[in-house]
Protein backbone atom coordinates (compact mmCIF):
# COMPACT_ATOMS: atom_id res chain seq x y z
CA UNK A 1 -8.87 -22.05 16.05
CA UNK A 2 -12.30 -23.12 14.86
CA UNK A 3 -13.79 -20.33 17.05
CA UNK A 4 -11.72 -18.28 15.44
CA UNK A 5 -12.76 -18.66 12.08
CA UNK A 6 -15.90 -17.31 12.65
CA UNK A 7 -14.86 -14.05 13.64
CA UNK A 8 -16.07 -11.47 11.18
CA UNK A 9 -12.25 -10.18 11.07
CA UNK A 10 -10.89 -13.57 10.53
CA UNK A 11 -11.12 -13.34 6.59
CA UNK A 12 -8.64 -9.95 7.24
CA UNK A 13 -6.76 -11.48 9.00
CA UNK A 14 -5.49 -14.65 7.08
CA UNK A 15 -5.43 -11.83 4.13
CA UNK A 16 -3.09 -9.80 6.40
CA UNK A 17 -0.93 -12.66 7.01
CA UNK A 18 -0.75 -13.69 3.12
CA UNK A 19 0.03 -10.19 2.48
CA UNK A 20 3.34 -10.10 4.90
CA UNK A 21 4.69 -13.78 5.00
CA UNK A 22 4.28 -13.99 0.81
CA UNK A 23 5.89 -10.19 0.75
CA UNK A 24 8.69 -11.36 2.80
CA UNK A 25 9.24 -14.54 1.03
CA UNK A 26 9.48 -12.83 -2.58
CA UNK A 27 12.01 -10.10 -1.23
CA UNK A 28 14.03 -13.15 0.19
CA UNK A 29 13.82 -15.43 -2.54
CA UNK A 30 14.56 -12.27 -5.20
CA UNK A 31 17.97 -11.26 -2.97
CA UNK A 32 18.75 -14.61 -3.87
CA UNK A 33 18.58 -14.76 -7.21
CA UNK A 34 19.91 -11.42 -7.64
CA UNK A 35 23.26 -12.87 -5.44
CA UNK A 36 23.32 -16.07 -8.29
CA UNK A 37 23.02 -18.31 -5.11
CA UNK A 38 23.63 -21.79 -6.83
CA UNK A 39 21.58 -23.85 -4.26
CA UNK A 40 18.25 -21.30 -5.25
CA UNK A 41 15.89 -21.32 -7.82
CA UNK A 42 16.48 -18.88 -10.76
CA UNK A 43 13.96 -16.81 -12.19
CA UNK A 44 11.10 -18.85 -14.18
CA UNK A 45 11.77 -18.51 -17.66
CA UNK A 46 10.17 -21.17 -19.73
CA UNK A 47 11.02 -20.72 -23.33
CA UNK A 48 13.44 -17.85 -22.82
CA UNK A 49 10.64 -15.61 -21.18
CA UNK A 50 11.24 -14.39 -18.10
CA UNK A 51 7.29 -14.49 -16.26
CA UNK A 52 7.34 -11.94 -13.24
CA UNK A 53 5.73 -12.84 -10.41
CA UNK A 54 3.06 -9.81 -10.93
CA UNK A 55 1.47 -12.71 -13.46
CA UNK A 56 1.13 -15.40 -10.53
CA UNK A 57 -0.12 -12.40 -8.38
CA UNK A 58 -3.04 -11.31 -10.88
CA UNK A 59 -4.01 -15.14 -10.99
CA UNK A 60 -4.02 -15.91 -7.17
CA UNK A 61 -6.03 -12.61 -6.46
CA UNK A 62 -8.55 -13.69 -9.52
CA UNK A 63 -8.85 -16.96 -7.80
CA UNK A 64 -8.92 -15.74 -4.21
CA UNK A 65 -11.94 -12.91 -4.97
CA UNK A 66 -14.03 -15.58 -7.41
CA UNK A 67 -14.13 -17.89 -4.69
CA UNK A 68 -14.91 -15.36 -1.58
CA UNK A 69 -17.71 -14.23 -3.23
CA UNK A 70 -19.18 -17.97 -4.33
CA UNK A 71 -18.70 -19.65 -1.68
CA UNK A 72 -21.88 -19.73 0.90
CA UNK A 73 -21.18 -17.72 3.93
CA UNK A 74 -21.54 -20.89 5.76
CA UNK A 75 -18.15 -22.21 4.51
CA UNK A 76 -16.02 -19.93 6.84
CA UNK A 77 -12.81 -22.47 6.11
CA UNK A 78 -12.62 -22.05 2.10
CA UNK A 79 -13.64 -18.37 2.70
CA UNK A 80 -10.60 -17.95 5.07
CA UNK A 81 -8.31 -19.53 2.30
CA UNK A 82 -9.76 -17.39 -0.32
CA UNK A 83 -8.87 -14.35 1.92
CA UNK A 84 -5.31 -15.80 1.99
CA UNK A 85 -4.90 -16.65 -1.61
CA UNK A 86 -6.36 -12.87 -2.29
CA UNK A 87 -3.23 -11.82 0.11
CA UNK A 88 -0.58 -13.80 -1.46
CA UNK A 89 -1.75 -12.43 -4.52
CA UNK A 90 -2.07 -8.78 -3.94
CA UNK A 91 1.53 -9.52 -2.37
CA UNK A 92 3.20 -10.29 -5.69
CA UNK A 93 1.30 -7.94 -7.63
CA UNK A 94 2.38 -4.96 -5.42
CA UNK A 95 5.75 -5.58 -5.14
CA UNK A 96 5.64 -5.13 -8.31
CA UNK A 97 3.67 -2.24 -8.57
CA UNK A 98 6.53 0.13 -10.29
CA UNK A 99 6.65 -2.27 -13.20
CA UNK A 100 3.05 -2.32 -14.14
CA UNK A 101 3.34 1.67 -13.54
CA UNK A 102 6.43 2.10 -15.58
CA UNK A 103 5.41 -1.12 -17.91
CA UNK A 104 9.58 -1.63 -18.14
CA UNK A 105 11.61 -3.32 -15.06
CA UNK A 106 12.73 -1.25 -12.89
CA UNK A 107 12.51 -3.59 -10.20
CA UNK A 108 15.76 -2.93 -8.55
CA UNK A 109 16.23 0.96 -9.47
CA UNK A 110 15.15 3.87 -7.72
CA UNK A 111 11.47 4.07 -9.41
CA UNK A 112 11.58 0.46 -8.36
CA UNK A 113 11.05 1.95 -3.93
CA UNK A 114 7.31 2.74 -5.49
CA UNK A 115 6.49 -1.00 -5.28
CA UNK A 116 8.03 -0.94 -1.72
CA UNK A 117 6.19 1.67 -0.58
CA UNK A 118 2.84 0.28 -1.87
CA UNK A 119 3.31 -3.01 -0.19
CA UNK A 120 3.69 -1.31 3.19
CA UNK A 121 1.14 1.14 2.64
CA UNK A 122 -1.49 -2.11 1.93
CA UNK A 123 0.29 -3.45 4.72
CA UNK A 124 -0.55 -0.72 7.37
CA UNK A 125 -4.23 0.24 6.09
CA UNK A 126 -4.82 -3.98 6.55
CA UNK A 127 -3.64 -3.13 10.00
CA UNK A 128 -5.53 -0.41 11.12
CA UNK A 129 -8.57 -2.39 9.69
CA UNK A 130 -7.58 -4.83 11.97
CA UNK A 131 -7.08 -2.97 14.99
CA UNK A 132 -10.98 -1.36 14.52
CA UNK A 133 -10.42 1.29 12.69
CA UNK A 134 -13.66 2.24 10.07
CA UNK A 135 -13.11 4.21 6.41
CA UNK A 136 -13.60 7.31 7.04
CA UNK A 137 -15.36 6.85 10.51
CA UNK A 138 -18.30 6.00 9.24
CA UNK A 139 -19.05 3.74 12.53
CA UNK A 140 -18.64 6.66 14.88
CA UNK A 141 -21.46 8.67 13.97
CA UNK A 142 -24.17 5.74 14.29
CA UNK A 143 -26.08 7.80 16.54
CA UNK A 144 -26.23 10.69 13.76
CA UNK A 145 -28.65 10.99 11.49
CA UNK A 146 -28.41 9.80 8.04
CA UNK A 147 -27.34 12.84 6.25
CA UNK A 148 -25.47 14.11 9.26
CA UNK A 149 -23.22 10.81 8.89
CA UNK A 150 -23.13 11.72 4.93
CA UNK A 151 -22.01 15.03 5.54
CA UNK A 152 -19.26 14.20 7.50
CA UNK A 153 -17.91 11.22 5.31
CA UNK A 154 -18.23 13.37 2.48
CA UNK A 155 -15.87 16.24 4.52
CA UNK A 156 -13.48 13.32 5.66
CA UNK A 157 -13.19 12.19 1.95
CA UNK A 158 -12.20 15.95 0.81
CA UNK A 159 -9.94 16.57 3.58
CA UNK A 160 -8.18 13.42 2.44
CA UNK A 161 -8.34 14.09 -1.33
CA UNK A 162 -6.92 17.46 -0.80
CA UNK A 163 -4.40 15.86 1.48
CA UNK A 164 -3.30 13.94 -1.57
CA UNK A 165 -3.18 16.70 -3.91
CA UNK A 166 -0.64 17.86 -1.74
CA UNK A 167 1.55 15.38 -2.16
CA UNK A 168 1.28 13.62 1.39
CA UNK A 169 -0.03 10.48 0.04
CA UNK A 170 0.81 7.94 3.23
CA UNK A 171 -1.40 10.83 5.03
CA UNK A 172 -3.98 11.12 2.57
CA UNK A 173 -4.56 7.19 2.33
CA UNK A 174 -4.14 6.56 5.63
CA UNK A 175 -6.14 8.86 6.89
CA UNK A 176 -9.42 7.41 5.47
CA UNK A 177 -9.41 4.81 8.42
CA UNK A 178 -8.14 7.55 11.08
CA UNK A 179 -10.00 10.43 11.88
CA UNK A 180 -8.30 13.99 12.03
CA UNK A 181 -5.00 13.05 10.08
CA UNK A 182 -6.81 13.75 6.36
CA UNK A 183 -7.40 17.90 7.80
CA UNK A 184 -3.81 17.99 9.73
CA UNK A 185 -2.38 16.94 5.82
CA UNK A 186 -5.08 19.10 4.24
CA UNK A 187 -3.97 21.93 6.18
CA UNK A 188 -0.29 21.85 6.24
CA UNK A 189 1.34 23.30 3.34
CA UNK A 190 2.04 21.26 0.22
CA UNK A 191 5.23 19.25 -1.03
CA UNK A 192 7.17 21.01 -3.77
CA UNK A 193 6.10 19.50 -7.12
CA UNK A 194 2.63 18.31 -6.03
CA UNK A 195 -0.43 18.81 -8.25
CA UNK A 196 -1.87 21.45 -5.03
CA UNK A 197 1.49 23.28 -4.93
CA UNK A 198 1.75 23.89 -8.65
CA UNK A 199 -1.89 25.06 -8.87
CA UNK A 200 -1.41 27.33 -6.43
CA UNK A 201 2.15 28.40 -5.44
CA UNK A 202 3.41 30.77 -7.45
CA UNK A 203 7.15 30.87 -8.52
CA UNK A 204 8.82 32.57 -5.83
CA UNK A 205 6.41 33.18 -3.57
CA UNK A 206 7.12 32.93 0.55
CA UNK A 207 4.85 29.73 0.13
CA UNK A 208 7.10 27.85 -2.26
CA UNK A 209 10.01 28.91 -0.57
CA UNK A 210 8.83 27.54 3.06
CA UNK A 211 7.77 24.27 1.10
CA UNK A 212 11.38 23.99 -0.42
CA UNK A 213 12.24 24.43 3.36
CA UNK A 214 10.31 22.33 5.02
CA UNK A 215 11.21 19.68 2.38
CA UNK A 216 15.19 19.54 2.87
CA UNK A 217 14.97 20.13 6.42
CA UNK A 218 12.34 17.54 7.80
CA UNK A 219 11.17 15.28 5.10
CA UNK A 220 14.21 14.47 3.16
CA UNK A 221 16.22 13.37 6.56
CA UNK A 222 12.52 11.22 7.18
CA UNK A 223 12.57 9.69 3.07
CA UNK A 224 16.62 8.61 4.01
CA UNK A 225 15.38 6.75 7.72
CA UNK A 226 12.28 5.36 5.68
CA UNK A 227 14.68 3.99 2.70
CA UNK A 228 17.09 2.47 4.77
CA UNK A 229 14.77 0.56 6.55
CA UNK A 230 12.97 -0.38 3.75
CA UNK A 231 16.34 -1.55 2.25
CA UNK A 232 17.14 -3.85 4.85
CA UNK A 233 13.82 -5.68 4.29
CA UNK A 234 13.92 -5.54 0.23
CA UNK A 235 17.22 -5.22 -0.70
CA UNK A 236 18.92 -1.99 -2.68
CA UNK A 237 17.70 -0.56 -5.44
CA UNK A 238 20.73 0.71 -6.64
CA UNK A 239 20.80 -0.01 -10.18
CA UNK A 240 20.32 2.70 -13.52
CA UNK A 241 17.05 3.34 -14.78
């Protein structure tokens, strides 16, 4: 264990593991409350105010990044713990990401998925980091000149943003740590209703139409699969904006 503190990816790590055990503690312990299960604490309201868990989050992550960055390198133990305080933190705050969008609770509606899907997005990029993968490859090209290795961060980081624009966000985001998927999403046509297809699909053309397509044939049937597992992890969000 101690050799494995000094690991350079040991720091990810612990923050990896913060980030999933404290994600699937607060999904547990919120099911509870939301069954009015007698023998579990209720939500902490002290003088009437009900404080979300997004407020511990932003104070553990404050904590967690002050003390990463002032503690010596040397201290590889208390850097480890900051890493894991940053992850519980950035656990809380996330899954409650649709609130701080929204600013109202809409924890347990439909809007409420958004928090959901951020926590398993942070979730999978932390993996990939883990498993080797580099932001936008910027390790392959090592034996590339300097603006060579520019040049093709700089394409990467298009690909991707157009990826986005197009609405594929888990492609766009996830393709900054693995090479090729930012130009497969930058290349395939764009969602209905995204920022790239209203810029440049016109109303009724053969485009929109194949997007419309494309979007009830193979990526609502995906969106159903994704929210049904997602709902046996976090619960239903069934309720009216």
């Amino acid at each position: 264990m101690v050799y494995a503190l000094h690991l350079p990816q040991s720091r990810l790590l612990f923050f990896f593991l913060g980030l999933v055990v404290t994600f699937v503690f607060i999904r547990i312990s919120v099911r509870l409350i939301r069954a009015k299960v007698r023998w579990w604490p209720g939500n902490f309201t002290p003088g009437g105010t009900h404080i979300h868990h997004v407020v511990f989050g932003a104070v553990f992550m404050l904590l967690g990044g002050m003390i990463g960055l002032a503690v010596p390198d040397d201290q590889h133990g208390v850097r480890v713990a900051a890493a894991t305080l940053l992850g519980v933190g950035a656990a809380l705050v996330l899954d409650e990401f649709a609130l701080l969008l929204h600013l109202r609770d809409v924890y347990w509606t439909k809007d409420g998925r958004l928090s959901v899907d951020a926590v398993f997005l942070a979730i999978g990029m932390t993996g990939l980091l883990l498993l080797g993968a580099h932001p936008l490859g910027y390790e392959e090209f090592y034996g590339e000149g300097l603006a060579v290795r520019v040049l093709i961060i700089l394409v990467n980081l298009a690909f991707a943003i157009v990826a986005l624009l197009k609405g594929k966000v888990w492609t766009g985001l996830i393709g900054l740590l693995v090479p090729v998927l930012p130009e497969i999403g930058a290349l395939r046509l764009a969602r209905p209703g995204s920022p790239w297809a209203r810029w440049r699909y016109t109303e009724g053309s053969r485009k929109l139409r194949r997007a419309y397509r494309r979007e009830a044939r193979i990526r609502r049937p995906l969106i159903q699969v994704k929210i049904r597992v997602q709902e046996f992890i976090s619960g239903r969000h069934d309720e009216e904006d």
